[in-house]
Protein backbone atom coordinates (compact mmCIF):
# COMPACT_ATOMS: atom_id res chain seq x y z
CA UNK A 1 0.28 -52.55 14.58
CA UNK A 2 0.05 -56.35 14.06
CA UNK A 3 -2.46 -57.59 11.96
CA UNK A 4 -3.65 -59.48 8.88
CA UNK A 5 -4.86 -57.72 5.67
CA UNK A 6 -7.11 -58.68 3.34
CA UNK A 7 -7.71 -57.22 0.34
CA UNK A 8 -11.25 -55.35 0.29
CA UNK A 9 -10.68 -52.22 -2.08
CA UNK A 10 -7.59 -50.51 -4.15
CA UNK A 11 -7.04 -47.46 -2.66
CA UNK A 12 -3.45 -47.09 -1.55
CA UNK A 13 0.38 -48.92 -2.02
CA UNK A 14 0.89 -51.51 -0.06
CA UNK A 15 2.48 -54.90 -1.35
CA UNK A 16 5.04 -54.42 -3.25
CA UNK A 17 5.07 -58.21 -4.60
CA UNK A 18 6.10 -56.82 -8.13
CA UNK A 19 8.34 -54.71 -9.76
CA UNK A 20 4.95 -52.76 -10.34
CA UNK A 21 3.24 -52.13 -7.27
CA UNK A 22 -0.59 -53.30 -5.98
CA UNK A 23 -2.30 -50.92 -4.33
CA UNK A 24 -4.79 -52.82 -1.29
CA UNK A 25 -6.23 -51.04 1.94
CA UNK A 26 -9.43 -51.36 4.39
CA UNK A 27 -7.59 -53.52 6.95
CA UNK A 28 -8.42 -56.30 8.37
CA UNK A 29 -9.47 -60.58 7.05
CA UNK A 30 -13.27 -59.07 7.25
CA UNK A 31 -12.80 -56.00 6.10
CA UNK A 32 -15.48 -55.40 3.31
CA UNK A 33 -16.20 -58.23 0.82
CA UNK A 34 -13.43 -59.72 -1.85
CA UNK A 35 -14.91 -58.62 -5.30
CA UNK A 36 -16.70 -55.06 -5.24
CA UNK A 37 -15.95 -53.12 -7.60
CA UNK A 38 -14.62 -49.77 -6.48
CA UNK A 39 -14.29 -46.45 -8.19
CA UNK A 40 -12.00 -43.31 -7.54
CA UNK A 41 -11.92 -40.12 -9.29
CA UNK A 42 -8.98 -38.63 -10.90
CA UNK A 43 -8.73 -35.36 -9.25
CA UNK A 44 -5.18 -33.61 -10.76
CA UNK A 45 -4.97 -33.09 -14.46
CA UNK A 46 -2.79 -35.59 -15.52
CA UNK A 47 -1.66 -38.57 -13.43
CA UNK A 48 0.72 -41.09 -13.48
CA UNK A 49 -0.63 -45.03 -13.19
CA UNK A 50 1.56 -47.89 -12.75
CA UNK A 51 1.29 -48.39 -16.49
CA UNK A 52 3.12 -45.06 -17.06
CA UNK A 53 -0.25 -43.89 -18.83
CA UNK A 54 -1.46 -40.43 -18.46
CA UNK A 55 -5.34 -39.69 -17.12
CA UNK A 56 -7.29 -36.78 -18.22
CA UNK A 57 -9.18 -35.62 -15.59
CA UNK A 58 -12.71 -36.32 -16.41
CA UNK A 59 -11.61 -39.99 -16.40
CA UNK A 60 -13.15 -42.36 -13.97
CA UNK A 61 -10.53 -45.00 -12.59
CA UNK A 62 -11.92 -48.29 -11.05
CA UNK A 63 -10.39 -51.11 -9.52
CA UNK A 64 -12.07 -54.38 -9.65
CA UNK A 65 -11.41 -57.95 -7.91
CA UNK A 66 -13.00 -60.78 -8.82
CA UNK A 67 -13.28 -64.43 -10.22
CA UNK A 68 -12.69 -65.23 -14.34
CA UNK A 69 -15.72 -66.67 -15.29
CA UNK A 70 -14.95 -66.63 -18.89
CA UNK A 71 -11.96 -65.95 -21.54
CA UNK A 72 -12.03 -64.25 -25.03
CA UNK A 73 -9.58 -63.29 -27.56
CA UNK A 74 -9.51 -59.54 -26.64
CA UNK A 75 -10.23 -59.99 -22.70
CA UNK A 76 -11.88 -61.71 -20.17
CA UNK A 77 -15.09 -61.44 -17.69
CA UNK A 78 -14.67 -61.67 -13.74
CA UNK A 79 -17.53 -61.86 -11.44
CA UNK A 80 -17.43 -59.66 -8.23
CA UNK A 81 -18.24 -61.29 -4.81
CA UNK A 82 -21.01 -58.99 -4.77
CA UNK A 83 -22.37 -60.99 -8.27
CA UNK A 84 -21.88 -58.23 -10.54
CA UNK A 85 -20.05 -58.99 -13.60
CA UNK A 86 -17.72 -57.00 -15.83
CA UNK A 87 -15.95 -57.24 -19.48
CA UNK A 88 -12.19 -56.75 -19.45
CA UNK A 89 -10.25 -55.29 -22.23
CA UNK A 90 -6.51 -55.88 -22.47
CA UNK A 91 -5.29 -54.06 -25.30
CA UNK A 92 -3.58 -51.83 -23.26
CA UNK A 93 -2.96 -53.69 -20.13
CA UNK A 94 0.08 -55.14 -18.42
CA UNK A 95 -0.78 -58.48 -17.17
CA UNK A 96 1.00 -60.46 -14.07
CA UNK A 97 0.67 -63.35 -12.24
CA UNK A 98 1.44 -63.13 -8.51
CA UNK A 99 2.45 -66.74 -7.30
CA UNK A 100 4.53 -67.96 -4.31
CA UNK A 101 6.57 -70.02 -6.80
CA UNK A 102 7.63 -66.73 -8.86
CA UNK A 103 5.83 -63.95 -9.72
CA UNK A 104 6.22 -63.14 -13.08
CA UNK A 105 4.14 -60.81 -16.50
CA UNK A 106 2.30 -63.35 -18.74
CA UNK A 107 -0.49 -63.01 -21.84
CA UNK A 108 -4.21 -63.21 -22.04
CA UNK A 109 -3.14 -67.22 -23.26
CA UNK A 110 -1.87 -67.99 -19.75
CA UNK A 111 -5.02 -66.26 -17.75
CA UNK A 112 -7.62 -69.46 -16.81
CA UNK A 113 -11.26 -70.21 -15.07
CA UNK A 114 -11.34 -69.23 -11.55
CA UNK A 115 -8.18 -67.38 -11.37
CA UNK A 116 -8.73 -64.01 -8.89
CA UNK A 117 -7.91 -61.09 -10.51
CA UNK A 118 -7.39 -57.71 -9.66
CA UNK A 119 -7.94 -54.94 -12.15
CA UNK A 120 -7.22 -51.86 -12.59
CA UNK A 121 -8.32 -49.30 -15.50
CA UNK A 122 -11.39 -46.52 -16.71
CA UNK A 123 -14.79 -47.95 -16.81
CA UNK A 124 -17.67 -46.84 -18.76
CA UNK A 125 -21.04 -48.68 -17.70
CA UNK A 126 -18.98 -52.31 -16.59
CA UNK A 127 -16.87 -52.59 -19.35
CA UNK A 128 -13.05 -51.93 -17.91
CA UNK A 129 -10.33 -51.04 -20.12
CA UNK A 130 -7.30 -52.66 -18.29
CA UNK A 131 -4.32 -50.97 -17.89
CA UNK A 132 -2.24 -53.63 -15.17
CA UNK A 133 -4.45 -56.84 -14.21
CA UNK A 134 -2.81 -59.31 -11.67
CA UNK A 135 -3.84 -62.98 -11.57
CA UNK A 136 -3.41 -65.46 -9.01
CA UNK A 137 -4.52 -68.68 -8.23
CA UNK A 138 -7.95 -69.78 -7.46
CA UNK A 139 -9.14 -69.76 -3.68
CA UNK A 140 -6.61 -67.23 -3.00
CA UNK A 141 -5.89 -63.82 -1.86
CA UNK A 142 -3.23 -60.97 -1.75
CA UNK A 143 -2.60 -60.65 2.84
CA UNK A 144 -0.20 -59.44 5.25
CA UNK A 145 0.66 -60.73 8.38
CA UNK A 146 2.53 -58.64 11.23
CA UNK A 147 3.60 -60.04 14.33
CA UNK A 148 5.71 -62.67 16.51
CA UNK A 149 6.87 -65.68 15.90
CA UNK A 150 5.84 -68.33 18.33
CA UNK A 151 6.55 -71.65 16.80
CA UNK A 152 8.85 -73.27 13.49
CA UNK A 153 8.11 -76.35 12.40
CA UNK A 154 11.12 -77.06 8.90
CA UNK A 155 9.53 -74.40 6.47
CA UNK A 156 6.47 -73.52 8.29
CA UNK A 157 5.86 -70.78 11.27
CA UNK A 158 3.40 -69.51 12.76
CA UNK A 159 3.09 -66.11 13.80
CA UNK A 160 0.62 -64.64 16.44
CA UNK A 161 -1.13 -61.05 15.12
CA UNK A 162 -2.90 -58.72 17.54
CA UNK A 163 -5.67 -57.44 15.51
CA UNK A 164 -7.78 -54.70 17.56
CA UNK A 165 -7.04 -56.87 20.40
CA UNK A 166 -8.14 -59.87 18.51
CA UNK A 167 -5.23 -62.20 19.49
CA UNK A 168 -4.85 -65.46 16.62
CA UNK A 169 -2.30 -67.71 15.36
CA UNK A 170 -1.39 -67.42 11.64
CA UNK A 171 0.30 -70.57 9.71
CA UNK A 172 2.91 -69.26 7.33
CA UNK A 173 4.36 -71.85 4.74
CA UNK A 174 7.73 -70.23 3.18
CA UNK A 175 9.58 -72.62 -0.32
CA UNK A 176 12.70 -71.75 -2.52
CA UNK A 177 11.53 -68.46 -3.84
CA UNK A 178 10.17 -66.86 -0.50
CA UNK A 179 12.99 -63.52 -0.26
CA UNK A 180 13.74 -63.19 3.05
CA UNK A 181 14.92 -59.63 4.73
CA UNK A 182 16.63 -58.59 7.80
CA UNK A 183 17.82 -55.11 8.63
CA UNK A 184 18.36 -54.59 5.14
CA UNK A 185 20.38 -57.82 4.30
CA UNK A 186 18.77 -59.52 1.72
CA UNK A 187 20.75 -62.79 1.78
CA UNK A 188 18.69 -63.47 5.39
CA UNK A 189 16.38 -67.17 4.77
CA UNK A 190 14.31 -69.18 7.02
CA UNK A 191 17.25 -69.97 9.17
CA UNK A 192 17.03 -66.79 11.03
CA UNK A 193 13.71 -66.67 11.61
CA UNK A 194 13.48 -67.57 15.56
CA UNK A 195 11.11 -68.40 18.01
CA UNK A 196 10.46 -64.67 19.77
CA UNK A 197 11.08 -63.22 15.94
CA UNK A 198 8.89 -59.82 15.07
CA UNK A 199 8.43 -60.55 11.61
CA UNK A 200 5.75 -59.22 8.30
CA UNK A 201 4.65 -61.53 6.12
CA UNK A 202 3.40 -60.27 2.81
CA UNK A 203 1.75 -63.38 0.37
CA UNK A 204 -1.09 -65.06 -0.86
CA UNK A 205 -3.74 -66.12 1.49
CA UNK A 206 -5.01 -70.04 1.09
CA UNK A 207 -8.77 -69.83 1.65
CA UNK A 208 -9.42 -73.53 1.28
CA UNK A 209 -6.40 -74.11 4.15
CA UNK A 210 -6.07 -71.19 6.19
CA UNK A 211 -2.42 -70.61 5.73
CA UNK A 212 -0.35 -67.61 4.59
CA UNK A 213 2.14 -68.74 1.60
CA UNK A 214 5.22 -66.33 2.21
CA UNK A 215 6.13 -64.24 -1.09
CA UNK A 216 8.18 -62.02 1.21
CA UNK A 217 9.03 -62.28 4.89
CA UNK A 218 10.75 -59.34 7.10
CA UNK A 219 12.23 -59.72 10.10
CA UNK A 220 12.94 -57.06 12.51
């Protein structure tokens, strides 16, 4: 099923960019709007988030995306696409930046002004209380790409995705740190990626170019 995915709400796994794993679904680059915050109940007694931390029940969980619009010493605020705004607190949160240069857990310090965030913790009225928060730069997005490679051009390829029978032609840019897989062998690189390739692309999506930066590329 060849496609591109954009993030639109938290619902699932999917991306494993990090040791810690983001959860993104509703499929598709339209698919709902970049920002809303969404809310899921906890239905089992106790449940186990990606910050190890146990949920009563009652507990609402929400996941929020949106852009910084301000910093504090205990948090931050991010407005939602959908101009709502919300107040973060990281006291008990995890915080990581996804980049295509290394992704890596950082502090409140290294958090700045337009980054996207992702965040994911209870909620009471639009106050969040963070438990893992992933940054990344502005005018980007988390995306997957699934289909065949059709042209390579040094570290660039682009790969043509079949989306409801929507045929387009995604630009992929790969560097140093892109991990490349292949059956399993995880010394593959950009040298076996081949014209005719079936390949998935998982990154960060450049709104302001159109081009999929390559965290991790698999080829089948």
């Amino acid at each position: 099923m060849n496609k591109i995915i954009r993030f639109a709400a938290v619902t699932a796994t999917l991306l494993a960019l990090m040791p810690v794993s983001i959860s993104f679904a509703n499929e598709g680059v339209h698919a709902g709007a970049w920002g809303n915050l969404r809310l899921s109940n906890i239905f089992n007694l106790r449940h186990k988030t990606e910050a190890n931390v146990e949920v009563k029940k009652e507990q609402r969980m929400a996941f929020g995306a949106g852009v910084v619009t301000a910093i504090s010493s205990d948090g931050f605020t991010f407005k939602a696409e959908n101009g709502s705004v919300y107040t973060v607190k990281i006291a008990n949160a995890k915080l990581f930046r996804l980049s295509v240069d290394g992704n890596s857990a950082i502090q409140l310090s290294d958090l700045q002004l337009n980054d996207k965030v992702v965040v994911r913790g209870s909620i009471t009225d639009s106050t969040l209380d963070a438990k893992i928060i992933y940054a990344m730069p502005a005018n980007t997005h988390p995306a997957m790409g699934r289909g065949t490679v059709t042209a390579i051009n040094g570290n660039e390829f682009t790969v043509q995705v079949d989306n409801h029978g929507i045929i387009s032609n995604v630009t992929v840019d790969t560097n140093a740190n892109t991990v490349f897989t292949q059956n399993g062998n995880v010394s593959a690189s950009m040298a076996d990626v081949q014209v005719g390739s079936k390949v998935k692309v998982k990154g960060l999506w450049n709104e302001l170019l159109n081009v999929l930066n390559a965290i991790r590329v698999k080829l089948f």
